[in-house]
Protein backbone atom coordinates (compact mmCIF):
# COMPACT_ATOMS: atom_id res chain seq x y z
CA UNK A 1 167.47 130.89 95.01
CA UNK A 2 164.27 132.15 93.61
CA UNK A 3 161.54 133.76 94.94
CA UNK A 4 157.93 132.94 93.27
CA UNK A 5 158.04 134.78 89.68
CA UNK A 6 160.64 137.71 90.04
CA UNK A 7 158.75 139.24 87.99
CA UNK A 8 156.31 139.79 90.43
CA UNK A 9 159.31 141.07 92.39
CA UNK A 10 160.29 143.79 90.08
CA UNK A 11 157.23 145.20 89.56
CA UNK A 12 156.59 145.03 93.37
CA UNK A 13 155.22 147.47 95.82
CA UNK A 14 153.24 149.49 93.03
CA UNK A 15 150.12 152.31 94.05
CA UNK A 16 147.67 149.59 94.79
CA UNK A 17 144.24 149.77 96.57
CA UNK A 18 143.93 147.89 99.55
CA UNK A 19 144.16 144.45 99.10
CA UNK A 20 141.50 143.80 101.25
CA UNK A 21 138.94 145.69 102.69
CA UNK A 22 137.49 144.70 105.55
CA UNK A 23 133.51 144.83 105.74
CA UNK A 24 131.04 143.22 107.97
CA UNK A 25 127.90 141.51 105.69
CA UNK A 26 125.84 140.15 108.54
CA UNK A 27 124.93 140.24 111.91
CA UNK A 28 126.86 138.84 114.83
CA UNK A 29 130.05 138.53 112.25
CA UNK A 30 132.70 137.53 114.97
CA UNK A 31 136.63 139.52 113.68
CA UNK A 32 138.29 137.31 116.10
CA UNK A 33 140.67 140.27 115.44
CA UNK A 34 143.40 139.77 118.78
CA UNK A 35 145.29 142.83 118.74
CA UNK A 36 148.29 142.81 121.15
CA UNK A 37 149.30 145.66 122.95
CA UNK A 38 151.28 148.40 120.93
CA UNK A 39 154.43 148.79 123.32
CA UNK A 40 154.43 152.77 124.55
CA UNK A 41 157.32 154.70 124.96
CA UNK A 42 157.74 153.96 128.55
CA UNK A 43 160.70 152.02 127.77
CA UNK A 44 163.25 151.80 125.00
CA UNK A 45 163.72 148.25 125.20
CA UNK A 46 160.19 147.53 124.69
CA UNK A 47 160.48 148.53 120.93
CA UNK A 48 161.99 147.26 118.13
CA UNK A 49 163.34 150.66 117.22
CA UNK A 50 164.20 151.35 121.07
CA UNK A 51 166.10 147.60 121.63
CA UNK A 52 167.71 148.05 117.99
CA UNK A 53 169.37 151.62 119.36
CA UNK A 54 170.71 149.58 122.21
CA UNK A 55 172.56 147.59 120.03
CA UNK A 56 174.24 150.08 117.97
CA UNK A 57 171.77 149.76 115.21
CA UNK A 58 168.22 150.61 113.84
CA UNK A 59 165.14 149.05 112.84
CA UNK A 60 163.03 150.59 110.17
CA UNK A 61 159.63 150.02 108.02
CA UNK A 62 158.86 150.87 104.46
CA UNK A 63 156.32 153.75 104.72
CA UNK A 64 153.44 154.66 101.91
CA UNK A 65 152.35 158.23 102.68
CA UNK A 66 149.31 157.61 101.88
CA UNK A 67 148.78 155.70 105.17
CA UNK A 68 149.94 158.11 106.93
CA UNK A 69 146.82 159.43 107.38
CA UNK A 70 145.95 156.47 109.10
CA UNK A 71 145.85 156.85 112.91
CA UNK A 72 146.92 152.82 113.92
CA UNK A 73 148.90 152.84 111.21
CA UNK A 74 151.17 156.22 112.08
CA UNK A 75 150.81 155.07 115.38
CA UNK A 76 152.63 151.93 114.96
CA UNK A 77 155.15 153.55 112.44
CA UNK A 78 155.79 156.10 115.68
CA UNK A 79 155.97 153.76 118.89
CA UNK A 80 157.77 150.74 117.18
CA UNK A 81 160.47 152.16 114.61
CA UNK A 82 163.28 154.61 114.11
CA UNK A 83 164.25 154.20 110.56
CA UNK A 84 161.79 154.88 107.52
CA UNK A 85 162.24 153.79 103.82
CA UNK A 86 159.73 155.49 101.20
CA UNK A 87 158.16 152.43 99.36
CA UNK A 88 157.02 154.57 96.31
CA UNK A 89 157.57 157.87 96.52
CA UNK A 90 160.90 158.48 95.83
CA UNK A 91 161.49 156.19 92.81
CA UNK A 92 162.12 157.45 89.37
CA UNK A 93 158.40 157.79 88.10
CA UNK A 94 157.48 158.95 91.07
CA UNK A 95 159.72 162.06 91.18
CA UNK A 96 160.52 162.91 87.59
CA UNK A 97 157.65 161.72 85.29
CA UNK A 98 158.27 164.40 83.31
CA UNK A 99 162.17 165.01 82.18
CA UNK A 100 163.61 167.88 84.43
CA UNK A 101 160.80 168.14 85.96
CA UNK A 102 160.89 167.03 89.56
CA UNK A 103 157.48 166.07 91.71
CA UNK A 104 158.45 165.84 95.89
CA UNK A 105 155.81 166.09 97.43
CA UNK A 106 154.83 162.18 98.81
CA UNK A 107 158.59 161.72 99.39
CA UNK A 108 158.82 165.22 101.49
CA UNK A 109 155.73 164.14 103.02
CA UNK A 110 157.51 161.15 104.24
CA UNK A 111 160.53 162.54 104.92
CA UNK A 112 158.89 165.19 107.09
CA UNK A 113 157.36 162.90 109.07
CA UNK A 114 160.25 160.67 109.65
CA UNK A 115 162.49 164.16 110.80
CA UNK A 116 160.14 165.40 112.86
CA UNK A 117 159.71 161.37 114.95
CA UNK A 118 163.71 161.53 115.04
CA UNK A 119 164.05 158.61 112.78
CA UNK A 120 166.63 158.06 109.84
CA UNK A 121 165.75 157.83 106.44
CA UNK A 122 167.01 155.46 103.87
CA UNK A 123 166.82 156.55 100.14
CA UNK A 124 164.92 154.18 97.81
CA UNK A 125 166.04 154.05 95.01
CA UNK A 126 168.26 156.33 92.36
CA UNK A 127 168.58 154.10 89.40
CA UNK A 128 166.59 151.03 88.97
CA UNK A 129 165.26 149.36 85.80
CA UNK A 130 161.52 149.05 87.04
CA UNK A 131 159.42 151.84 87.49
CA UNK A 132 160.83 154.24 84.78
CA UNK A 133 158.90 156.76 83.20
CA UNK A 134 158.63 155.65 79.49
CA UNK A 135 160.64 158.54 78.16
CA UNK A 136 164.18 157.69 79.70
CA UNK A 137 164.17 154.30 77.54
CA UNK A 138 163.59 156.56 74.36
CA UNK A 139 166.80 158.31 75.29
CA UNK A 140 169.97 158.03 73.23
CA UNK A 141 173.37 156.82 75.22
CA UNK A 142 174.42 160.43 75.57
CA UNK A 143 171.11 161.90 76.75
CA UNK A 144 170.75 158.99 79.00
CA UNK A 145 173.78 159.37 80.77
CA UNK A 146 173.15 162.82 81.36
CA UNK A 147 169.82 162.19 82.08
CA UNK A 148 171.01 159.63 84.66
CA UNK A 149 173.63 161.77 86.47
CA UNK A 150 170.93 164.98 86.46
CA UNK A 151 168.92 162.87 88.23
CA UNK A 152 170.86 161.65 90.87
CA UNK A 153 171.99 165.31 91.28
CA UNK A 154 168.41 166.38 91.95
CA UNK A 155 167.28 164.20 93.97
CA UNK A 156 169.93 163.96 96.80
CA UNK A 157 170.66 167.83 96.19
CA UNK A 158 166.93 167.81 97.13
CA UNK A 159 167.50 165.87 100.56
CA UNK A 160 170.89 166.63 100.97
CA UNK A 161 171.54 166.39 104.62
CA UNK A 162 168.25 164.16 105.42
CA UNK A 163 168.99 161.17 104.30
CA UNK A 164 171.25 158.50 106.28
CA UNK A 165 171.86 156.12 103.40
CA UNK A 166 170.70 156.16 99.64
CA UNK A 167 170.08 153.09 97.24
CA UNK A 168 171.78 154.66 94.55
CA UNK A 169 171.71 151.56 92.35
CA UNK A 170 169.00 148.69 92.35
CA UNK A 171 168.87 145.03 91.21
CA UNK A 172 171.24 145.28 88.60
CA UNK A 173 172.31 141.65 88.43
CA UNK A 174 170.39 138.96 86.71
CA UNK A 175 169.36 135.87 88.48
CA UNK A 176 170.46 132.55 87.88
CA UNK A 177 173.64 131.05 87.55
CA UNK A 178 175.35 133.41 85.27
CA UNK A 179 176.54 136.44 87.45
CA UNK A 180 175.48 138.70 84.53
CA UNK A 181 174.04 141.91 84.45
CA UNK A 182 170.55 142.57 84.02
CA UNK A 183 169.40 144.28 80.65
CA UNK A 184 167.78 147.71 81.50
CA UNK A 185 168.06 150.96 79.45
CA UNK A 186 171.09 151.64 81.71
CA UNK A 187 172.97 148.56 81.10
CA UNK A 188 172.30 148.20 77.44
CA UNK A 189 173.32 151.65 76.05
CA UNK A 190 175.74 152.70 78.86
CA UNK A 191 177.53 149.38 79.64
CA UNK A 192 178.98 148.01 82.65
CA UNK A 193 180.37 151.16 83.65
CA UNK A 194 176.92 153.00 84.90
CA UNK A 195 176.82 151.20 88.25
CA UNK A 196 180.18 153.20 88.83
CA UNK A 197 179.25 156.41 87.23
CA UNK A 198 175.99 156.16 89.60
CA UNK A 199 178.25 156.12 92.71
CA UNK A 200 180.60 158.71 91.77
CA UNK A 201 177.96 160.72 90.89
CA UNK A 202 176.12 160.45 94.26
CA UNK A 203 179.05 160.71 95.46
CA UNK A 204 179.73 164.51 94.24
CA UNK A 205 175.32 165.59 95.15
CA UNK A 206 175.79 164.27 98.81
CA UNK A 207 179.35 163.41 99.98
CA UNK A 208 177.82 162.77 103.49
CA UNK A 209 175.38 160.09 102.47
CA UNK A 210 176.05 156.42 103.04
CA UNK A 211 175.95 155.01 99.19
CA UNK A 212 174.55 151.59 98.69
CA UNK A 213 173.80 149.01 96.00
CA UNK A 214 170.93 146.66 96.85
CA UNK A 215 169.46 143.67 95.60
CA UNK A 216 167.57 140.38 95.91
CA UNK A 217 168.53 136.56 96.14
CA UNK A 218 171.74 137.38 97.08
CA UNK A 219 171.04 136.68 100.83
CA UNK A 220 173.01 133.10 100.75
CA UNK A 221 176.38 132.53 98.68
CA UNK A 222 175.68 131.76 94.99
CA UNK A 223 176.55 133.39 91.52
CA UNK A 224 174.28 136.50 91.87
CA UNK A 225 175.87 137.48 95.25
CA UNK A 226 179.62 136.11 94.04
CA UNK A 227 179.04 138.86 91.08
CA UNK A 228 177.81 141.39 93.18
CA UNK A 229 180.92 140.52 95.81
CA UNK A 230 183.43 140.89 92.88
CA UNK A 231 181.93 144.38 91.91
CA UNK A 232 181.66 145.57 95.48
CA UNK A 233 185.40 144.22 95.57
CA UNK A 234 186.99 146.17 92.91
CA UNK A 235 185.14 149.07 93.36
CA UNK A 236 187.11 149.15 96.92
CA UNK A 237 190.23 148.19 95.18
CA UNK A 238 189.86 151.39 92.53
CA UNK A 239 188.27 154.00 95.04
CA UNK A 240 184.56 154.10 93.55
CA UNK A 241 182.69 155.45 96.71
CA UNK A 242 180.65 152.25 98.53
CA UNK A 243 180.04 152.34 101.94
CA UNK A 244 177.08 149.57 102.35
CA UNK A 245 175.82 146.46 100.74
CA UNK A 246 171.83 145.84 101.29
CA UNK A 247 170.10 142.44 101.32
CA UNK A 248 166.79 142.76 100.83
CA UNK A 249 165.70 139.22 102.00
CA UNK A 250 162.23 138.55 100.36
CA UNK A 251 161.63 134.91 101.75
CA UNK A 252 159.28 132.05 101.46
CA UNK A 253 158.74 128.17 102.04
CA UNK A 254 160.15 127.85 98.84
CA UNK A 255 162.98 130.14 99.47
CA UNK A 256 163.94 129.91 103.01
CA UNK A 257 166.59 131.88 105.00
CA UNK A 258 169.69 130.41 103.47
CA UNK A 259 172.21 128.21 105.93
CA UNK A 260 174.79 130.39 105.09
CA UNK A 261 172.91 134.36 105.62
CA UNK A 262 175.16 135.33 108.51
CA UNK A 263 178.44 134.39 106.44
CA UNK A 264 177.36 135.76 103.50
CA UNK A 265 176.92 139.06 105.30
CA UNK A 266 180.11 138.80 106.79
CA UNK A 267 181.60 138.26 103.79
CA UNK A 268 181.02 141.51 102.17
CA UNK A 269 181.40 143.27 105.79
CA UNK A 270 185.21 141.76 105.24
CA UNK A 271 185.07 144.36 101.88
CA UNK A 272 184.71 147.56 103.80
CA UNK A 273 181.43 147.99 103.45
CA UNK A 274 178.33 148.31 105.98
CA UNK A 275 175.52 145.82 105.45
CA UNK A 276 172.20 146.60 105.75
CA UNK A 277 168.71 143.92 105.81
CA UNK A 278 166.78 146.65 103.59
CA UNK A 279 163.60 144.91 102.43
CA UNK A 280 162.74 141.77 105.12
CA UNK A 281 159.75 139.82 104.83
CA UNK A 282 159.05 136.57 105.37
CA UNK A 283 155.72 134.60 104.17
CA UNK A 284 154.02 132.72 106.58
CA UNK A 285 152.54 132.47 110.08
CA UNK A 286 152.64 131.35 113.90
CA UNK A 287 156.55 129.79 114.97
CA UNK A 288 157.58 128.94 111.86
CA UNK A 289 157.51 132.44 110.59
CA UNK A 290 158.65 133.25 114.07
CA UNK A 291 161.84 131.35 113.87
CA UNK A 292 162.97 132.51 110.41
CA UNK A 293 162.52 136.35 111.77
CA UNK A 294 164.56 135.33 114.87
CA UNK A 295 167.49 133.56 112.77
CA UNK A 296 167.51 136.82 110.48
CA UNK A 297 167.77 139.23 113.30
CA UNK A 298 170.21 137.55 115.31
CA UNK A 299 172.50 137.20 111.98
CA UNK A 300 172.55 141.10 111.67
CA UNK A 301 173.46 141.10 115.27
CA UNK A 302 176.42 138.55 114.47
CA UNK A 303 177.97 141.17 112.08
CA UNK A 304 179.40 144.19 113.75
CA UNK A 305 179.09 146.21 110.06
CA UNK A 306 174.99 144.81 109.83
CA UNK A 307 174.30 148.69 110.98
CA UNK A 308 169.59 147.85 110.64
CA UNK A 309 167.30 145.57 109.08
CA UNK A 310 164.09 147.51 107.53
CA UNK A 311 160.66 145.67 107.21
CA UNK A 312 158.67 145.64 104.35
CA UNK A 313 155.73 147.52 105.14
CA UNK A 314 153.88 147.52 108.83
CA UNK A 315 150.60 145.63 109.07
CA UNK A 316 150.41 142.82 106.74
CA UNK A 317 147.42 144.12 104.74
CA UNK A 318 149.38 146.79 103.32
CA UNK A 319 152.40 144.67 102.13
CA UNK A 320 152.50 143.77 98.41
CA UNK A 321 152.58 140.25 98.95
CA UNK A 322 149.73 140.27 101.55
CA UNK A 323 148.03 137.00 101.10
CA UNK A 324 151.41 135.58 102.46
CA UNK A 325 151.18 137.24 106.06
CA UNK A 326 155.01 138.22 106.00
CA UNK A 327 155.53 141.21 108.37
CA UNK A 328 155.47 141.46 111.98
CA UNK A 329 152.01 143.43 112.56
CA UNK A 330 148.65 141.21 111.47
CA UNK A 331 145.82 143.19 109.72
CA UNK A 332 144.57 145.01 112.90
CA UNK A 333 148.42 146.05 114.09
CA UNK A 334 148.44 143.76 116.79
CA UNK A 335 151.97 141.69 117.30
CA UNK A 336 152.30 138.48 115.89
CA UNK A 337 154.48 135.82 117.32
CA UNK A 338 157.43 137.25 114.71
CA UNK A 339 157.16 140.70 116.26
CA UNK A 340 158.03 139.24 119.48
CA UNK A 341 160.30 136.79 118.48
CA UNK A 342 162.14 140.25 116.96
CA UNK A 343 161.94 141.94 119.98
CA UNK A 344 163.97 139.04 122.09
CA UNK A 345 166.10 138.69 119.71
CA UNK A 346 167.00 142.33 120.33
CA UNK A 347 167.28 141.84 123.51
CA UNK A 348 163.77 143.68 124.05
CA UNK A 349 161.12 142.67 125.91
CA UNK A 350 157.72 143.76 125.98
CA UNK A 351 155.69 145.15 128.61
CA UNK A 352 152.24 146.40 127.07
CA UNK A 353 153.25 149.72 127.47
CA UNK A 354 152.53 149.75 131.32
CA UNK A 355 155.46 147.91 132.63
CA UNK A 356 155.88 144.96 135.17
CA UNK A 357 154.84 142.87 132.30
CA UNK A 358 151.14 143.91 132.22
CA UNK A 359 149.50 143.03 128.78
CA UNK A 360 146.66 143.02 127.21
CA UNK A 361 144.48 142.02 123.84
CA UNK A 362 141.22 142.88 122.32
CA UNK A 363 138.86 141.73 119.76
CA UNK A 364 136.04 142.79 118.14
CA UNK A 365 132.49 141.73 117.57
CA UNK A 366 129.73 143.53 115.84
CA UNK A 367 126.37 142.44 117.54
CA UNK A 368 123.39 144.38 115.85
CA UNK A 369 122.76 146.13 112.88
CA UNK A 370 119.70 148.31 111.64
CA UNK A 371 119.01 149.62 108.38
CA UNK A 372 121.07 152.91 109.19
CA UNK A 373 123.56 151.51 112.07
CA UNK A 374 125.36 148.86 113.94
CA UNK A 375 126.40 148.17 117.36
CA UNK A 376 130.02 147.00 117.91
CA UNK A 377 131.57 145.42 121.39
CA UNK A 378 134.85 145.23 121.95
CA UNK A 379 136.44 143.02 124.55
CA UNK A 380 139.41 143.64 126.72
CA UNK A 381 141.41 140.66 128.14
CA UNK A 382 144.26 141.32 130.70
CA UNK A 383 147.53 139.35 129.57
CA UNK A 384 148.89 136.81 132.27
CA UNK A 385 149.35 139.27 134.89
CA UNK A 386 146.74 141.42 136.39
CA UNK A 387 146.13 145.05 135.10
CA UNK A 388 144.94 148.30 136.69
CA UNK A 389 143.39 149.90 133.59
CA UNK A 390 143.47 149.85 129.95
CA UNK A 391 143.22 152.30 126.68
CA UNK A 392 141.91 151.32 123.55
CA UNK A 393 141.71 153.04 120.02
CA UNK A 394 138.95 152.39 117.27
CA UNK A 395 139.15 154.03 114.14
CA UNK A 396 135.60 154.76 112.29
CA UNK A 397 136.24 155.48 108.54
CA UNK A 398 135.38 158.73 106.91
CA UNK A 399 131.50 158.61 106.47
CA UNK A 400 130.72 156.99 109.80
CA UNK A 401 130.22 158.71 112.79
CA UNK A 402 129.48 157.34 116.58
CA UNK A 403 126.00 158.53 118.16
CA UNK A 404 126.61 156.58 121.44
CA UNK A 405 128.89 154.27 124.02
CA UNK A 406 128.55 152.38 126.74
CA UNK A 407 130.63 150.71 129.99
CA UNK A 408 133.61 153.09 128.91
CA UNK A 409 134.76 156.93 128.93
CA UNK A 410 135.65 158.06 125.23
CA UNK A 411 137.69 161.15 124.46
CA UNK A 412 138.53 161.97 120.59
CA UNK A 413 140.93 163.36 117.97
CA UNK A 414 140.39 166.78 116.43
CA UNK A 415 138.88 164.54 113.13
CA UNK A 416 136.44 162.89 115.60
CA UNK A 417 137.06 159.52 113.72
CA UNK A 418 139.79 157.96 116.25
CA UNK A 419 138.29 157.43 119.59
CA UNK A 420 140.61 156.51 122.56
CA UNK A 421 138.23 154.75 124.94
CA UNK A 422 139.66 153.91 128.99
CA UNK A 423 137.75 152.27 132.12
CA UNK A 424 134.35 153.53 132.88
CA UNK A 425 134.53 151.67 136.54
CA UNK A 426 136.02 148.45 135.05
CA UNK A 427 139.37 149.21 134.52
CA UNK A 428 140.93 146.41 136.98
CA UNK A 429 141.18 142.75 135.33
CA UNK A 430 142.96 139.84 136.97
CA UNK A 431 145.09 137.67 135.21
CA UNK A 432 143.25 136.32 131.91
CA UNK A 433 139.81 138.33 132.89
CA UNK A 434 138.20 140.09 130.29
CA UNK A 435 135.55 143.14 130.48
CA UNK A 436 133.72 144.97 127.51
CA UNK A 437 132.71 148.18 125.92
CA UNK A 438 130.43 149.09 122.94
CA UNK A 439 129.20 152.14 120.70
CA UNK A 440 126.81 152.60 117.86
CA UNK A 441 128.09 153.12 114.58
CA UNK A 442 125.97 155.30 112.48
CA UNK A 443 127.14 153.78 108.57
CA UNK A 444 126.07 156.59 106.47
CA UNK A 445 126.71 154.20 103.36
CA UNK A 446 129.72 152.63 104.68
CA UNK A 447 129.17 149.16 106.65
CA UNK A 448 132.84 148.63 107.40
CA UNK A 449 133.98 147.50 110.47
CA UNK A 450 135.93 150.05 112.54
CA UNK A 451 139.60 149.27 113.29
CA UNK A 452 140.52 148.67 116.98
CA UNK A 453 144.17 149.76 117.59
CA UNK A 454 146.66 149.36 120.27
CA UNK A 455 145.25 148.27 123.52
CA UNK A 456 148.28 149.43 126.56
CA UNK A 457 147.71 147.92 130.00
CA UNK A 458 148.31 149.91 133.10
């Protein structure tokens, strides 16, 4: 099974810009932007993170700390998940550019935020062959291993105690039919035996974390996942420390979920071992998309040792294959039809936040502009049942400011760039009715259109 060019894959989920910017050119440019209700915390089971707990497992996102920054985006990260994975900033170049000389400070970002929400943390990723700093290939087989090991030994020493699970080794295999290992500077100078030494090491710098290997197209039976099987097999057999398995389960149309995902993940469950979904996205859109989600989530469920499945980044925009649409939150963070086919799955269900099934959406219009400023209008429509009141958040970016609203009551963060606008005598909406509010955006140089956030029905 093959995923577009893996080598797209391995040098996935780099420090990119955003992929795309969102600006407004002219006048009247319609978003058509339908942001579903971000869940609140008024009930666990109207979360992915809260329905996961009830099953005896968690559901966690990839997190880039520079995003955190971001209001909808933290937001989202907050209300929907209780497991983080860094997506950067704890691999190899990342921490130890220099030799011996270690660099925390995204990762402890990350980590800080995570500790402080309650959530666990999964360690990504010890030893890998992508995303070296160029002077550990240079190294001869003795300095490597010892460069190997003294890494390791920093890092967890680092987080001992914080992390729930580390991938200690990554994609080590090849693809294709062979079952071979992959050439990195790891496997060619230290031989087959470094995936051990890796674990044994980890072993000694955190005996309490979960120790996993994790890889890609091994999500349905075939040689890659029969040679990972065998290793995870014998290591059992001989006592090398493994306690999980993850999957990362990077799919497409032209590599769907596999017939055989569940038993595949029981298989290696039979080893000993936990299994964990650790990288899941899945390109496409509307049922389709839906379904595949449903079909993964419900196989984790299947296997009492599938102990979370982590997403791939949050809102689609920020994923590294974003022209594919493969996570669960669309551009603005509103739910897509995946998110909620998720959520049932779980056994979730959601309620907008305001309970008795009360929902609502927004979108987002900007309806004048001036050579200094624009107006923008954003519409509220209640869900199938009639609402009470509502609360909406728009984000204006850094060099914008707003000089004036109407038909709502704004209050503001402490940055005064995240309003949180409610009612302003139109708070009550039957079934399917819609109302509207507006504000002025003065641009100061930047003409891009604010981002509307969660809308929660009362």
């Amino acid at each position: 099974m093959v995923i577009n060019s893996r080598q797209e894959h391995r040098d996935r989920h780099p420090r990119l810009p955003i992929r795309r910017a969102f600006s407004l050119g002219v006048v009247g440019f319609l978003t058509a932007a339908s942001v579903l209700a971000l869940a609140g915390p008024a009930s666990a089971a109207s979360t992915l993170g809260g329905a996961a707990a009830a099953k005896g497992r968690y559901f966690g996102a990839a997190v880039a700390a520079n995003h955190l920054g971001e209001s909808p985006y933290a937001a989202t990260l907050d209300t929907e998940f209780n497991a983080v994975t860094p997506e950067n900033e704890m691999k190899w170049d990342a921490v130890e550019r220099s030799r011996n000389s270690f660099t925390f400070g995204s990762a402890d970002q990350i980590v800080g935020h995570a500790q402080g929400k309650g959530m666990k943390i999964r360690g990504h990723t010890l030893v890998w062959h992508s995303q070296l700093p160029g002077w550990v290939g240079g190294l001869s087989t003795t300095e490597l291993r010892s460069a190997m090991n003294n890494h390791i030994t920093k890092v967890m020493q680092h987080y001992q105690g914080k992390i729930y699970a580390w991938d200690v080794v990554n994609e080590a295999f090849q693809d294709g039919n062979s079952g071979a290992r992959r050439s990195s500077p790891f496997q060619d100078k230290l031989g087959d035996g470094f995936i051990e030494e890796a674990f044994r090491t980890a072993r000694a710098a955190d005996p309490n974390a979960k120790l996993c290997y994790n890889d890609y197209n091994t999500d349905g039976q075939n040689a890659k996942s029969n040679a990972v099987y065998n290793m995870v097999k014998d290591f059992k057999a001989r006592g090398v420390p493994i306690d999980c398995v993850g999957f990362q389960s990077h799919f497409n149309g032209q590599s769907p979920v596999p017939g055989d995902y569940q038993q595949n993940l029981q298989r290696f469950a039979a080893l000993g071992v936990d299994v964990q979904i650790t990288e899941l996205d899945i390109e496409g859109s509307g049922t389709a998309q839906a379904d595949s989600y449903r079909r993964v989530t419900q196989a984790c469920l299947a296997v009492s040792r599938c102990t979370g499945i982590t997403v791939w980044g949050i809102p689609d925009k920020y994923s590294w294959r974003a022209s594919g649409t493969p996570l669960l939150f669309d551009d603005n963070y509103g739910k897509k039809p995946a998110y909620n086919a998720v959520l049932a799955a779980l056994g979730g269900s959601s309620d907008g936040g305001g309970g008795g099934g009360r929902t609502c959406t927004v979108s987002y219009a900007e309806t004048q502009r001036w050579g200094d400023r624009f107006n923008g209008q954003v519409t509220v429509r209640a869900g199938s049942s009639a609402i009470s009141g509502w609360t909406v958040t728009v984000t204006v970016r850094s060099a914008q400011s707003v000089a004036t609203t109407w038909n709502g009551s704004p209050s503001w963060d402490s940055s005064g760039k995240v309003m949180t606008m409610r009612p302003n005598g139109n708070g009550t909406l039957g079934a399917g009715a819609a109302t509207s509010f507006g504000f002025t955006v003065m641009a100061n140089g930047d003409w891009s259109a604010p981002t509307i956030g969660s809308c929660t029905a009362s």
